[in-house]
Each structure stands twice: as structure tokens, then as C-alpha cells.
Protein backbone atom coordinates (compact mmCIF):
# COMPACT_ATOMS: atom_id res chain seq x y z
CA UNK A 1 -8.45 -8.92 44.93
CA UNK A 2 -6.54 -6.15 43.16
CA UNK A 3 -3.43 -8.11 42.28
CA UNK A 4 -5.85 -11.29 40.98
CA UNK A 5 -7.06 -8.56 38.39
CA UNK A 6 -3.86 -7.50 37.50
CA UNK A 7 -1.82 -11.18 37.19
CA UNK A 8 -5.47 -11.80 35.00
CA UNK A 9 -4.56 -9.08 32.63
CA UNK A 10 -0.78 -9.75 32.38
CA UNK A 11 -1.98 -13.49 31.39
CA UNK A 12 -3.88 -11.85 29.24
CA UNK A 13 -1.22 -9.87 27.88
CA UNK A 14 1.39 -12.84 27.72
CA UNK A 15 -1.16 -15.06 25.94
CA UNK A 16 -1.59 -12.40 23.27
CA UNK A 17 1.88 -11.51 23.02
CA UNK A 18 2.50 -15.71 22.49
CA UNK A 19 -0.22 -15.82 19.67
CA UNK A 20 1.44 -13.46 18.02
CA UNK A 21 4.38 -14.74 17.98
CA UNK A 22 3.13 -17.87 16.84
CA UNK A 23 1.55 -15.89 13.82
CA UNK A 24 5.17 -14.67 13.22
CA UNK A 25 7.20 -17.77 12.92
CA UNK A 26 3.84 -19.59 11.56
CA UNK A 27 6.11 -20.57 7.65
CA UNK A 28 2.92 -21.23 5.99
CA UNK A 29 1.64 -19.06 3.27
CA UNK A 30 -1.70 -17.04 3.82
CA UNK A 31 -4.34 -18.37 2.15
CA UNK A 32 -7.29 -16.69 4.48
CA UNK A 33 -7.91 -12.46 4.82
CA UNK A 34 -5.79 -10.60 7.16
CA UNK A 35 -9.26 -10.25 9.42
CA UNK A 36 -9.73 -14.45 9.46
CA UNK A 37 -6.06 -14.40 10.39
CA UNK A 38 -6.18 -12.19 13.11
CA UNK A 39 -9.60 -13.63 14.64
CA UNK A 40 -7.48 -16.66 14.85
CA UNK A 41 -4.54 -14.81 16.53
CA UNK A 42 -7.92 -13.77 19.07
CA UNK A 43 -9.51 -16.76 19.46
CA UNK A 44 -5.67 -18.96 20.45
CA UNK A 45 -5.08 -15.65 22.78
CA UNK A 46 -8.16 -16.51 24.55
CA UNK A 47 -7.75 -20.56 24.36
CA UNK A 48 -4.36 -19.58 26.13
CA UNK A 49 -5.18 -17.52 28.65
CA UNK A 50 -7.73 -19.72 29.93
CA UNK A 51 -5.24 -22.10 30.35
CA UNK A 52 -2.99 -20.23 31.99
CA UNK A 53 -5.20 -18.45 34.16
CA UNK A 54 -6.84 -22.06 35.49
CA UNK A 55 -3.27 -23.40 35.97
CA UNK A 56 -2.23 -19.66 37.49
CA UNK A 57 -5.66 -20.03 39.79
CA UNK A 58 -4.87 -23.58 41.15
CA UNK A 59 -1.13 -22.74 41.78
CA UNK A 60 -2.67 -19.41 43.61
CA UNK A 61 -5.62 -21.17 45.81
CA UNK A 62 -2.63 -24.22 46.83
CA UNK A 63 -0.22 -21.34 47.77
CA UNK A 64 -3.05 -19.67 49.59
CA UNK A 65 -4.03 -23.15 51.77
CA UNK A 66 -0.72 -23.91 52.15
CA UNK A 67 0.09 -20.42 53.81
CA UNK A 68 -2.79 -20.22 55.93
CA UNK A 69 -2.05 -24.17 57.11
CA UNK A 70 1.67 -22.74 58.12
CA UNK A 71 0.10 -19.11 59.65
CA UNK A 72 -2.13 -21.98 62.09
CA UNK A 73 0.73 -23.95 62.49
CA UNK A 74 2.91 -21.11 63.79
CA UNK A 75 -0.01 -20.00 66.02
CA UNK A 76 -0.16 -23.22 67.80
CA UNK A 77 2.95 -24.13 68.53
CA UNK A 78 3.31 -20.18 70.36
């Protein structure tokens, strides 16, 4: 359960690190405060990582099945 934690807070990370890039290369002007701008940066960082960690959580639960099918597979055919 330890390394779901930490591949949850390096999503985490990732997804903030890509909203602020976004902010970056975003060419428009400013026309909001800095602390509007930045609660958007937030609020896309956590649209994004809940993406990614639903697509990170499927990918992890089919690996998981799909190892434990193989691990009963192997134990049969001994």
C-alpha cells in the first residue's frame, strides 16, 4: 500500500508540474489577479491528477489480475 501512496503523490506532482507549464506557454495576456490565476493552475492540477490517477488505478488493478491469473497458472501446471 506504500508504493500506491507514493505513485499518488508523484501524479500529484506531475499534474502540478503540467499545469504549470501550461500557465507558462499559456500566450494570452492576464486579465484576472495573480491569486485567480493560480487557483486555476490548482483547480487543472487537481482535474489532472484525477485523471491520471483513475487511468494509473485501472492500469494497476489489470496488472494486478493479470499477475495473480499467471501466479495460478504457474501453480497448476507444477
Amino acid at each position: 500500500m506504500k508504493k500506491v501512496a507514493r505513485y499518488l503523490i508523484l501524479i500529484y506532482i506531475f499534474s502540478l508540474f503540467l499545469s504549470f507549464v501550461g500557465y507558462w506557454l499559456d500566450s494570452d495576456v492576464p486579465q484576472n489577479t495573480l491569486v485567480y490565476q493560480m487557483y486555476e493552475v490548482f483547480m487543472l492540477s487537481i482535474f489532472l491528477f484525477g485523471l491520471l490517477s483513475g487511468l494509473f488505478c485501472i492500469l494497476y488493478l489489470m496488472f494486478s489480475f493479470f499477475k495473480s491469473l499467471m501466479q495460478k497458472e504457474n501453480q497448476y501446471s507444477k
